[in-house]
PDB file of N, CA and C in Angstrom:
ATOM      1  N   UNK A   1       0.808  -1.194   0.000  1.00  0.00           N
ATOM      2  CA  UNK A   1       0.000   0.000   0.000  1.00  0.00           C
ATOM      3  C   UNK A   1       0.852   1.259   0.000  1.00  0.00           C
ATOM      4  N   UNK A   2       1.974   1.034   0.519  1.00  0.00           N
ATOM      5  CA  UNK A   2       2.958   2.047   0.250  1.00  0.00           C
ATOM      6  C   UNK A   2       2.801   3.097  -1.263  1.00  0.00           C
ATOM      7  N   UNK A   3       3.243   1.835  -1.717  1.00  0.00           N
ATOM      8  CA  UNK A   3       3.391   3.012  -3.149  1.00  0.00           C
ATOM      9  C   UNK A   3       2.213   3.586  -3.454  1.00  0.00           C
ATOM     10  N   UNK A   4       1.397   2.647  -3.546  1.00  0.00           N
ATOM     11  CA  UNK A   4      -0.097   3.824  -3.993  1.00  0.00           C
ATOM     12  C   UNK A   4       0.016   4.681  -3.168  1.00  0.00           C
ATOM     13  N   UNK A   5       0.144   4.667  -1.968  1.00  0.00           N
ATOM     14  CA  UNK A   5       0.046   6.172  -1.304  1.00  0.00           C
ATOM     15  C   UNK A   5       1.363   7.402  -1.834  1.00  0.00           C
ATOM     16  N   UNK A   6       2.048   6.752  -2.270  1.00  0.00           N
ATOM     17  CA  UNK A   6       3.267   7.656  -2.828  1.00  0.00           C
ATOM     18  C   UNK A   6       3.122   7.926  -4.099  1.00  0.00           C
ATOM     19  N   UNK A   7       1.671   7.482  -4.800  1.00  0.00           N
ATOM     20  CA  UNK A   7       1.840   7.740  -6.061  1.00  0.00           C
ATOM     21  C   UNK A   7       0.382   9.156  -5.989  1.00  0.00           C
ATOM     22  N   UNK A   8      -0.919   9.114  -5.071  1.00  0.00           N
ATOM     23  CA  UNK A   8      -1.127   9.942  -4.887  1.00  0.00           C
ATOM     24  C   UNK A   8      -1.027  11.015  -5.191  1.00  0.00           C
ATOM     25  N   UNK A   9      -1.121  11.844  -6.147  1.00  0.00           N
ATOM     26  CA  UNK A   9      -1.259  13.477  -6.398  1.00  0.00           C
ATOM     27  C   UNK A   9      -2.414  14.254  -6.008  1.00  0.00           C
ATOM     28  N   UNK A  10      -3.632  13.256  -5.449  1.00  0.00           N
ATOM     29  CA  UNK A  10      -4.991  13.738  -5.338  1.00  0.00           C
ATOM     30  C   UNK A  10      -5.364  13.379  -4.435  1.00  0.00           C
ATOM     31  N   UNK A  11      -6.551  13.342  -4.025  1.00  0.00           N
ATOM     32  CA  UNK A  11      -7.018  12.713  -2.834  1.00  0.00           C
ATOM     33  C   UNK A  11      -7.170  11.647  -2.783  1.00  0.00           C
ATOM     34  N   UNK A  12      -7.852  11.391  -4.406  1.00  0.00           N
ATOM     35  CA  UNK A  12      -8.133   9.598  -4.399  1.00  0.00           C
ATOM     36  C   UNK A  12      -7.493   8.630  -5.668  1.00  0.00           C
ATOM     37  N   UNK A  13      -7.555   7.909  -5.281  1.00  0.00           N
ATOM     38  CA  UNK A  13      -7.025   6.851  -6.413  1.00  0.00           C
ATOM     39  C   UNK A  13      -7.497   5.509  -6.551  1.00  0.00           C
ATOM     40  N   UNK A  14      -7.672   4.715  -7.623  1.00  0.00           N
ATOM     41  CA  UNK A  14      -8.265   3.437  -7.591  1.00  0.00           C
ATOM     42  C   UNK A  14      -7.309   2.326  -7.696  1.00  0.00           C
ATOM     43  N   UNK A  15      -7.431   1.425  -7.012  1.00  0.00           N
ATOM     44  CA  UNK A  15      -6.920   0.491  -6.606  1.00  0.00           C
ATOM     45  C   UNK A  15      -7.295  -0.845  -7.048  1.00  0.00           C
ATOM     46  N   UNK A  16      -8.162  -0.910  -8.900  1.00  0.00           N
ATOM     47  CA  UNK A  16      -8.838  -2.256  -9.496  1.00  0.00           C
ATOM     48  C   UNK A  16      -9.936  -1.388  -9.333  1.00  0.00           C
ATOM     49  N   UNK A  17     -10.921  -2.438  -8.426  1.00  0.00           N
ATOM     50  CA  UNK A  17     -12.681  -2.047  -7.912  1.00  0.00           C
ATOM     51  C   UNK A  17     -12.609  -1.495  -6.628  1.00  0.00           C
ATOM     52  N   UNK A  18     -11.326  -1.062  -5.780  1.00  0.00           N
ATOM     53  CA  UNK A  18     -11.475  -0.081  -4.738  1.00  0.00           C
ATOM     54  C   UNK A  18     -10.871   1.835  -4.560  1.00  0.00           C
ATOM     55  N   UNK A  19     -11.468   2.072  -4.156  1.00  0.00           N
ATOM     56  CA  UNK A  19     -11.556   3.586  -4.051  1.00  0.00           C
ATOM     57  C   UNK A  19     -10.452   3.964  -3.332  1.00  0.00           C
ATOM     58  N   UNK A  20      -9.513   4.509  -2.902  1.00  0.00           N
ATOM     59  CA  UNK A  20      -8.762   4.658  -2.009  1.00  0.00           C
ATOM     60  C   UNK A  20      -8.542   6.235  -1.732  1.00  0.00           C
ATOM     61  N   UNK A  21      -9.199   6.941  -0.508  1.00  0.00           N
ATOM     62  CA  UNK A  21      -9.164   8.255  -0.199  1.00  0.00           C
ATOM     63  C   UNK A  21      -8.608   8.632   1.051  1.00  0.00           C
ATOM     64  N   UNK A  22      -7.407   9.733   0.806  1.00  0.00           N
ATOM     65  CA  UNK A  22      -7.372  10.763   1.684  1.00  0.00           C
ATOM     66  C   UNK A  22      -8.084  11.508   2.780  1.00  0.00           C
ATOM     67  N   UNK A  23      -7.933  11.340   3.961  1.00  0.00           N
ATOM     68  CA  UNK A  23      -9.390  12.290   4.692  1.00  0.00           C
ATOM     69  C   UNK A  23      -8.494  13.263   5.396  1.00  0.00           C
ATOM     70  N   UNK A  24      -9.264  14.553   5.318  1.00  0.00           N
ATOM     71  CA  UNK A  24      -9.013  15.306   6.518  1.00  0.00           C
ATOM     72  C   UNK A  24     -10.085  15.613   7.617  1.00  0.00           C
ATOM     73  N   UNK A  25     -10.348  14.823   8.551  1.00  0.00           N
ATOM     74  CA  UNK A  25     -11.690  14.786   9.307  1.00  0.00           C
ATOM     75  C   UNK A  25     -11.748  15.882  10.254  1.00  0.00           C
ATOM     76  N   UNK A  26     -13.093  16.093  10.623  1.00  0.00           N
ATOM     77  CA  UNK A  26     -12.932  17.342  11.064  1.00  0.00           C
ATOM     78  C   UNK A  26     -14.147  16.632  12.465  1.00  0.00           C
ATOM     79  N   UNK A  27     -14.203  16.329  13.514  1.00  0.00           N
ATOM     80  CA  UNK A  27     -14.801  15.810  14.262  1.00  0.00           C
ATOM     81  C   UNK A  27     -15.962  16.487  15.258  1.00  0.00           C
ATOM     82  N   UNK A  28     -17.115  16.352  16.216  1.00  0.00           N
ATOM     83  CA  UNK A  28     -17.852  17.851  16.578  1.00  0.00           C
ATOM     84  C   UNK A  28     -18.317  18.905  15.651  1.00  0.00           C
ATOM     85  N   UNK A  29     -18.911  18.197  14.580  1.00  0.00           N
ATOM     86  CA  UNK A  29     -19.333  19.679  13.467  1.00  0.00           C
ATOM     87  C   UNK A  29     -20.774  19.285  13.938  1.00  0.00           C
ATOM     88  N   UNK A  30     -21.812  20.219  13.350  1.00  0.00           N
ATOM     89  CA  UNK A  30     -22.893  20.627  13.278  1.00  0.00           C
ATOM     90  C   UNK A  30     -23.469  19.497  12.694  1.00  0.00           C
ATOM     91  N   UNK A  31     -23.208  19.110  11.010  1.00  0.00           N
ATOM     92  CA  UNK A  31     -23.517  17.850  10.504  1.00  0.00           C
ATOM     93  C   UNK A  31     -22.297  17.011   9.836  1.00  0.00           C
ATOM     94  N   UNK A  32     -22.825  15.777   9.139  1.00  0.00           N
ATOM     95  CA  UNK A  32     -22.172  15.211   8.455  1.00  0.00           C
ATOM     96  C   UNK A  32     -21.907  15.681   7.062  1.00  0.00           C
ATOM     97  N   UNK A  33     -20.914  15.574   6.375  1.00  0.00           N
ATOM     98  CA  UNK A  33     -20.783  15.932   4.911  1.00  0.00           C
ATOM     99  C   UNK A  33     -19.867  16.285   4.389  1.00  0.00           C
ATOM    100  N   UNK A  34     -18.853  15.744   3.238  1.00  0.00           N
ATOM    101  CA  UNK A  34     -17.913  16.107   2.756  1.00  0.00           C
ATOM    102  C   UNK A  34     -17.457  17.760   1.971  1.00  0.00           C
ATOM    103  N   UNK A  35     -16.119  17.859   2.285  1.00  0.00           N
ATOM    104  CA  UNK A  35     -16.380  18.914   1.415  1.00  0.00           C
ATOM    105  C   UNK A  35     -15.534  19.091   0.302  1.00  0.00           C
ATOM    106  N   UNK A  36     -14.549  19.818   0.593  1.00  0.00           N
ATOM    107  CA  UNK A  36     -13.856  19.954  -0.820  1.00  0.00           C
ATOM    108  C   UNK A  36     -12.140  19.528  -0.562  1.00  0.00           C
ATOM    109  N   UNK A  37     -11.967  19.235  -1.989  1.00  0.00           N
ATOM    110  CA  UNK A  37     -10.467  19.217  -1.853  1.00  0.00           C
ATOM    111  C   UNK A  37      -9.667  19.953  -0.666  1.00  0.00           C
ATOM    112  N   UNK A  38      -8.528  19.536   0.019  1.00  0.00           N
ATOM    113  CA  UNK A  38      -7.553  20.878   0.730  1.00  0.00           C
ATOM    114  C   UNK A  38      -6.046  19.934   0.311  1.00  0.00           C
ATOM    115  N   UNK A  39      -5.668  20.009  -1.043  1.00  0.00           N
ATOM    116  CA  UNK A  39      -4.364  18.973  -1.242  1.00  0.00           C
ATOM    117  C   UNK A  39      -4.451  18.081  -1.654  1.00  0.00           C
ATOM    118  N   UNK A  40      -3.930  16.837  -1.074  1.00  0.00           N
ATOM    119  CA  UNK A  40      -4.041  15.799  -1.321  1.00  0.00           C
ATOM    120  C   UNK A  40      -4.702  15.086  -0.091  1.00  0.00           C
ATOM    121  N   UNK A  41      -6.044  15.844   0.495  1.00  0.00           N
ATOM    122  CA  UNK A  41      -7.134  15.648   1.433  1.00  0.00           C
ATOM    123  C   UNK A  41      -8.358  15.626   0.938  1.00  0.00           C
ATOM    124  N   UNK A  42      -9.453  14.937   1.369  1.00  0.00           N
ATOM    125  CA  UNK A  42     -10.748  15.604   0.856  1.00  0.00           C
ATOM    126  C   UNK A  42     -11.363  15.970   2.568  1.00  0.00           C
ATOM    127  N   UNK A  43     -11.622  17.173   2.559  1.00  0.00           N
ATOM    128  CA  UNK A  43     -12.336  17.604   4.051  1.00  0.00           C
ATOM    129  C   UNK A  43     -13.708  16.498   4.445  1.00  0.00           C
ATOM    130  N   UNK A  44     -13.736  16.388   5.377  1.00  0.00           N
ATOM    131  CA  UNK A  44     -14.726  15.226   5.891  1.00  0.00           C
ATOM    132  C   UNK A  44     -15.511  16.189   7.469  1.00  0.00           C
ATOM    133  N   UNK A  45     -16.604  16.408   7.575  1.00  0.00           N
ATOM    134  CA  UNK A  45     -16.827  16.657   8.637  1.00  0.00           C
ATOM    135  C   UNK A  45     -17.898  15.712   8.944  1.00  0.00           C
ATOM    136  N   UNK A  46     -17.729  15.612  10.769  1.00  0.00           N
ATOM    137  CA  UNK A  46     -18.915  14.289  11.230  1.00  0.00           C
ATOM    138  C   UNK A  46     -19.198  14.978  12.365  1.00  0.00           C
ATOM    139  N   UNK A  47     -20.795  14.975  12.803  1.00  0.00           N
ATOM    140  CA  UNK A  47     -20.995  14.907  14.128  1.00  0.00           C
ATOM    141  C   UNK A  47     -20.911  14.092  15.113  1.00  0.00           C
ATOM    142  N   UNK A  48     -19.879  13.677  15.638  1.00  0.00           N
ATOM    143  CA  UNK A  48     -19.565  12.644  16.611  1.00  0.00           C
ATOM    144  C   UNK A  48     -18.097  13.390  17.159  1.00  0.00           C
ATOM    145  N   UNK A  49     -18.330  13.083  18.408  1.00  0.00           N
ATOM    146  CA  UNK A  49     -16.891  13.083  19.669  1.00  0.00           C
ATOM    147  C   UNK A  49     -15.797  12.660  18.889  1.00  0.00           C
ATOM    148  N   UNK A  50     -14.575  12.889  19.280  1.00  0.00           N
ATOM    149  CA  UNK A  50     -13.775  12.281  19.360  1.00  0.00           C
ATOM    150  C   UNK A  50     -13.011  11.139  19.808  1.00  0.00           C
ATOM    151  N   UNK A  51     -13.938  10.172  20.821  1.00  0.00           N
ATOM    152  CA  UNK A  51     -13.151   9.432  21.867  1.00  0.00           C
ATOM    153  C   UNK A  51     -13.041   8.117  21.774  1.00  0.00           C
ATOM    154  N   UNK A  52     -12.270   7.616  21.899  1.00  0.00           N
ATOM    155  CA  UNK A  52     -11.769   6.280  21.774  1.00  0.00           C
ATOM    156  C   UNK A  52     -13.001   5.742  20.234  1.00  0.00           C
ATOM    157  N   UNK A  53     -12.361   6.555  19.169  1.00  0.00           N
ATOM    158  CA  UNK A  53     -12.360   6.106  17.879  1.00  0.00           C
ATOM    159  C   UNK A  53     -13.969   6.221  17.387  1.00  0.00           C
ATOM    160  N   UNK A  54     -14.743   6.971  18.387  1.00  0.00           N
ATOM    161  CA  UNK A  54     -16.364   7.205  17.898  1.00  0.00           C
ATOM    162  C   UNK A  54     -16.042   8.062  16.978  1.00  0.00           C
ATOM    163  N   UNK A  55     -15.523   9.451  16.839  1.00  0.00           N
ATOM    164  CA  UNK A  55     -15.825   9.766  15.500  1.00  0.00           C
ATOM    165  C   UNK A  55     -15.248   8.881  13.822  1.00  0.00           C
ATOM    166  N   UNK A  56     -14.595   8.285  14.225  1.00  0.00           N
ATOM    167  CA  UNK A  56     -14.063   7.165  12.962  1.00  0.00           C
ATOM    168  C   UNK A  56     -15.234   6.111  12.762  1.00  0.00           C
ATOM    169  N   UNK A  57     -15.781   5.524  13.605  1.00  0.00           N
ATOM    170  CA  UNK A  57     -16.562   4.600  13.443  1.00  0.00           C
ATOM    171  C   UNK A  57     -17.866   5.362  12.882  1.00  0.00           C
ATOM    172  N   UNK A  58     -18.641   6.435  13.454  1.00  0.00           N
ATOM    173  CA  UNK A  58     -19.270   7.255  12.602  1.00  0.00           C
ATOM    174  C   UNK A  58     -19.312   7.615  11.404  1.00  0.00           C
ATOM    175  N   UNK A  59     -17.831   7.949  10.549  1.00  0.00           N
ATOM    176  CA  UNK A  59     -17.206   8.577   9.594  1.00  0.00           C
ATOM    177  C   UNK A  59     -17.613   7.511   8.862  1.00  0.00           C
ATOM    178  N   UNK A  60     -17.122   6.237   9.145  1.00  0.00           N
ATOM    179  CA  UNK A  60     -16.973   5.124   8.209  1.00  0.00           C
ATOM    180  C   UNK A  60     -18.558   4.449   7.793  1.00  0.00           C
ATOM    181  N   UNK A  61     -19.486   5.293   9.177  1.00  0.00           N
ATOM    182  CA  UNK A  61     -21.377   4.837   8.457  1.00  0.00           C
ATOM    183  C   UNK A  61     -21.534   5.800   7.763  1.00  0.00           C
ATOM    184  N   UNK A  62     -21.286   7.246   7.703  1.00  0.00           N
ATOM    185  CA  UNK A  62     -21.796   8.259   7.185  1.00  0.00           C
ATOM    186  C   UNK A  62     -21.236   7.803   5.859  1.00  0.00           C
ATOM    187  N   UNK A  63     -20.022   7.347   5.482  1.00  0.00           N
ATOM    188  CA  UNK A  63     -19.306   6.947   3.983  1.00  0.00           C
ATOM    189  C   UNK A  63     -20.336   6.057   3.505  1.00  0.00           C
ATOM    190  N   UNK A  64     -20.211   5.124   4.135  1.00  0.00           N
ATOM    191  CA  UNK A  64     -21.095   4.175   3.495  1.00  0.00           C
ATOM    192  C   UNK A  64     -21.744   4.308   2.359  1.00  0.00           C
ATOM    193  N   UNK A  65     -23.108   5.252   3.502  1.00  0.00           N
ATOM    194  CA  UNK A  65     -24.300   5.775   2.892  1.00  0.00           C
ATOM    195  C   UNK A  65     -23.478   6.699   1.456  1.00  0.00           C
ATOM    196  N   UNK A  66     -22.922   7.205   1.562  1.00  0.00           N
ATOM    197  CA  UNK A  66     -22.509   8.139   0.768  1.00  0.00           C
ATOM    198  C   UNK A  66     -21.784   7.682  -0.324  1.00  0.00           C
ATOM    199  N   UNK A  67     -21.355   6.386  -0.602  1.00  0.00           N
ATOM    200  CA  UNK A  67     -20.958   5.851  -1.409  1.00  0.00           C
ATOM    201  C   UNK A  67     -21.722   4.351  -1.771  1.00  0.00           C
ATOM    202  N   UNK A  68     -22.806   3.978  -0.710  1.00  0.00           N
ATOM    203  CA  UNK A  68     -23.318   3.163  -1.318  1.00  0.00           C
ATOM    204  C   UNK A  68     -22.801   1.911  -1.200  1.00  0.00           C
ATOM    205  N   UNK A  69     -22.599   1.717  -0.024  1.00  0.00           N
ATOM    206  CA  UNK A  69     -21.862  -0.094   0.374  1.00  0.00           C
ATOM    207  C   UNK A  69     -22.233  -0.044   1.535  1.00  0.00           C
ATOM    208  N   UNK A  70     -21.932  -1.247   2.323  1.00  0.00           N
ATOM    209  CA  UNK A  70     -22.029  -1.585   3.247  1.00  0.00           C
ATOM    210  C   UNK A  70     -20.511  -1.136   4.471  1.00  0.00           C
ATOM    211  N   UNK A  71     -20.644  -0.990   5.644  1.00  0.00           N
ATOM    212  CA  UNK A  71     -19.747  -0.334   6.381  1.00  0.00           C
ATOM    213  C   UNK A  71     -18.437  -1.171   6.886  1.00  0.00           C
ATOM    214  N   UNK A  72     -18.955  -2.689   6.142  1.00  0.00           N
ATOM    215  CA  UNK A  72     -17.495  -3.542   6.368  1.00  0.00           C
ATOM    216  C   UNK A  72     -17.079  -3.819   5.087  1.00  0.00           C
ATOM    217  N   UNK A  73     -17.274  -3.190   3.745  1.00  0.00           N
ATOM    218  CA  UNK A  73     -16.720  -2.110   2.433  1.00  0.00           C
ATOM    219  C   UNK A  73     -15.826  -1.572   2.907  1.00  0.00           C
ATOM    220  N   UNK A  74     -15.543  -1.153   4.105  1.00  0.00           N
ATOM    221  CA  UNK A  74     -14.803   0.361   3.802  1.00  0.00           C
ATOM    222  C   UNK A  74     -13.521  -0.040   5.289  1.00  0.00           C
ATOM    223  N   UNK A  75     -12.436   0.192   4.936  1.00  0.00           N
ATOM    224  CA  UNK A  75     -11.275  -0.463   5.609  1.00  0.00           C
ATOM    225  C   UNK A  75     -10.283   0.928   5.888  1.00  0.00           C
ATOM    226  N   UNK A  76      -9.748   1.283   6.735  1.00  0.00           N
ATOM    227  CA  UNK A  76      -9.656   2.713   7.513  1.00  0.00           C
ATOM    228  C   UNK A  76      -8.039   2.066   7.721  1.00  0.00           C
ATOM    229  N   UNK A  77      -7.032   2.522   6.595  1.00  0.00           N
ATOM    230  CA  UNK A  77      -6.217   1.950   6.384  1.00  0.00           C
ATOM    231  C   UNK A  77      -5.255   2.840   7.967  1.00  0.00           C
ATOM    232  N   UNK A  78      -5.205   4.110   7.542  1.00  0.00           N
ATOM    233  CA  UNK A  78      -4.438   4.500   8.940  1.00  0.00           C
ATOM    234  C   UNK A  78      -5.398   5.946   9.381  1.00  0.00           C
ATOM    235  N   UNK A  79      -5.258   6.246  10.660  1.00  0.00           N
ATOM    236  CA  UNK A  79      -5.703   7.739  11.166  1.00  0.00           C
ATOM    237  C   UNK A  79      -6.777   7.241  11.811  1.00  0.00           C
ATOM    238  N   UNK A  80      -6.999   5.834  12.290  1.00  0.00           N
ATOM    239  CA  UNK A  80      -8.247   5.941  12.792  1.00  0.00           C
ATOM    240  C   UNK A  80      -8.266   6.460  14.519  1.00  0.00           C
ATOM    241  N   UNK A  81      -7.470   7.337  14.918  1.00  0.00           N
ATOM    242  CA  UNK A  81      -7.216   8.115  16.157  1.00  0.00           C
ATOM    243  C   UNK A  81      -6.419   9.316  15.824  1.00  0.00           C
ATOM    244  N   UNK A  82      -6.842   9.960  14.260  1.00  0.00           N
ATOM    245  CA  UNK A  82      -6.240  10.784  13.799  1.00  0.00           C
ATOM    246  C   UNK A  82      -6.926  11.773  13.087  1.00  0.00           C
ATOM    247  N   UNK A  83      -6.776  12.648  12.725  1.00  0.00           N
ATOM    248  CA  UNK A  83      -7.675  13.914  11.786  1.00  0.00           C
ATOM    249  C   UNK A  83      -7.687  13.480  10.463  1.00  0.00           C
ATOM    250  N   UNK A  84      -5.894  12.779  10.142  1.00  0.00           N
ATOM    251  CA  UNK A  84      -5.679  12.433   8.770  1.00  0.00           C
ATOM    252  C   UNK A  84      -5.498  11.022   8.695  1.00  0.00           C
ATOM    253  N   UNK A  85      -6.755  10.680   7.364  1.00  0.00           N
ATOM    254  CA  UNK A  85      -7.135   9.225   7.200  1.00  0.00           C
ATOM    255  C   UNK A  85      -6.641   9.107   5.815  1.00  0.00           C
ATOM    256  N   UNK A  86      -6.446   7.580   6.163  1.00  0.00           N
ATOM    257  CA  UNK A  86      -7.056   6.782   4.829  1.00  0.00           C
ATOM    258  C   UNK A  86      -7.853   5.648   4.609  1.00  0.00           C
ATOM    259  N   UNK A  87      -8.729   5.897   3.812  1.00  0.00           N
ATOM    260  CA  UNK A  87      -9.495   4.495   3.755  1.00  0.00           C
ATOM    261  C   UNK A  87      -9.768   3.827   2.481  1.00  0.00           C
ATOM    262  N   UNK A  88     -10.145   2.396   2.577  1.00  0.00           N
ATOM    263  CA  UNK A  88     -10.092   2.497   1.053  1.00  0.00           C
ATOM    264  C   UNK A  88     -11.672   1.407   1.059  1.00  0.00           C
ATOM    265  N   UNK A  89     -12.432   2.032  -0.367  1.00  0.00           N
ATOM    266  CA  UNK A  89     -13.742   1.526  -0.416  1.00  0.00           C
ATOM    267  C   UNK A  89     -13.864   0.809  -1.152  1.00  0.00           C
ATOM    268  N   UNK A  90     -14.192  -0.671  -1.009  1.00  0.00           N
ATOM    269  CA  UNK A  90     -14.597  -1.485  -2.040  1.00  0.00           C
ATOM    270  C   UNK A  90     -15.553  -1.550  -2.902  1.00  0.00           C
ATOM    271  N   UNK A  91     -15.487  -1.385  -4.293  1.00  0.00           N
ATOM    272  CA  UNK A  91     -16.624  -1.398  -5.185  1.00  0.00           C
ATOM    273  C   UNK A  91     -18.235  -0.251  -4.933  1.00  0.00           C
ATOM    274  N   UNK A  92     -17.591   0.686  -4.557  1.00  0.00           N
ATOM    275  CA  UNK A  92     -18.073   2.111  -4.481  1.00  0.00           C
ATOM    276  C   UNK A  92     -19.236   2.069  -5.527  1.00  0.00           C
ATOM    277  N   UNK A  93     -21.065   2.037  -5.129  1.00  0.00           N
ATOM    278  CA  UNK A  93     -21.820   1.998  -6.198  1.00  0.00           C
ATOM    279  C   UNK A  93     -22.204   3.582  -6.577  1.00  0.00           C
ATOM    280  N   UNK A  94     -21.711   4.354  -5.997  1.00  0.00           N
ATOM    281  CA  UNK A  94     -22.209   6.157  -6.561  1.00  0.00           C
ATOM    282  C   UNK A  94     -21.095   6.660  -6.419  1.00  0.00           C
ATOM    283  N   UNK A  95     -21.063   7.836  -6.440  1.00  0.00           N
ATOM    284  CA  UNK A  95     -19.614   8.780  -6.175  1.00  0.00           C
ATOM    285  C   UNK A  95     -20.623   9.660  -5.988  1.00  0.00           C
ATOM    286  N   UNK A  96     -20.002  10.744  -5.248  1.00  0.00           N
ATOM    287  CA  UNK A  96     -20.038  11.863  -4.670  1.00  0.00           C
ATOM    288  C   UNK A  96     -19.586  13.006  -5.597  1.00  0.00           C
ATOM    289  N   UNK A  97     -20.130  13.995  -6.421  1.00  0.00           N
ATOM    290  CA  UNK A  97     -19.749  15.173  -7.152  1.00  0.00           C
ATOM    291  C   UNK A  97     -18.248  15.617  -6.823  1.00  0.00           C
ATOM    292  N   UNK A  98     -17.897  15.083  -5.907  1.00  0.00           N
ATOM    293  CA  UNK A  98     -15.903  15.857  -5.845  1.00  0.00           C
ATOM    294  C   UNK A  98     -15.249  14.593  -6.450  1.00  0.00           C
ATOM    295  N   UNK A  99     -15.687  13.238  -6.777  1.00  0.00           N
ATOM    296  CA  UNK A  99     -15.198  12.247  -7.398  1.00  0.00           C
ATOM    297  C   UNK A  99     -15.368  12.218  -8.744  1.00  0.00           C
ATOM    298  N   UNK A 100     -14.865  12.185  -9.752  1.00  0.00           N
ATOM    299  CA  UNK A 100     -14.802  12.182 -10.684  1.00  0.00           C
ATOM    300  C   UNK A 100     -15.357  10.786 -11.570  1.00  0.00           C
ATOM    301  N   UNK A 101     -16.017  10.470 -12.148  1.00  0.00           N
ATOM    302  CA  UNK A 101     -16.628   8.484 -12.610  1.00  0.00           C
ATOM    303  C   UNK A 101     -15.582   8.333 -13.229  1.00  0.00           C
ATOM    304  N   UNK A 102     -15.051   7.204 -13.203  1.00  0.00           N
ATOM    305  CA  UNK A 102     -14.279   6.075 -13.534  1.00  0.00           C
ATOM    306  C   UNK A 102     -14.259   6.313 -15.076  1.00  0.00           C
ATOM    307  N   UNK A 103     -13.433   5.903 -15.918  1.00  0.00           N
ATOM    308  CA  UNK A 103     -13.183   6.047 -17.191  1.00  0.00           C
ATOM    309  C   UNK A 103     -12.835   4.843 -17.811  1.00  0.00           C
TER     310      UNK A 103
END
């Protein structure tokens, strides 16, 4: 997984049939909902605490829905006690308008 992460110029990259994204989470917001690029981040905000990994476990239902899989789809490669994530989504059935469709 190394290199894909070193090959990265964006937030996300595909990995075959998995999604593999950058997070910059933002934890205690108002609501759930992605936002925009910041780098090679995509901003993530969730309403949930911080504590012993509730806002990650949150993050990873709110994705779900938002991509359309199920929540053991989605594998929280590192940051899961961190602001900056990665996760990577298996066989992603929608994208989200900051994702670009597959070519």
């Amino acid at each position: 997984m190394t290199s894909l992460r070193m090959k990265m110029n964006t937030f996300y990259a595909w990995d075959d049939d998995v999604l593999v994204l950058n997070l910059l989470g933002t934890p205690n917001a108002k609501t759930d909902k992605l936002g925009k690029p910041k780098g090679n981040q995509l901003k993530i905000n969730v309403a949930a605490v911080p504590r012993g990994g509730k806002a990650t476990d949150h993050m990873v239902k709110f994705l779900a829905k938002e991509f359309g899989v199920k929540g053991n789809d989605i594998e929280v490669v590192f940051g899961r006690m961190n602001v900056n994530k990665q996760v990577r989504i298996k066989n992603p059935q929608s994208l989200p308008s900051v994702i670009p469709a597959r070519t």
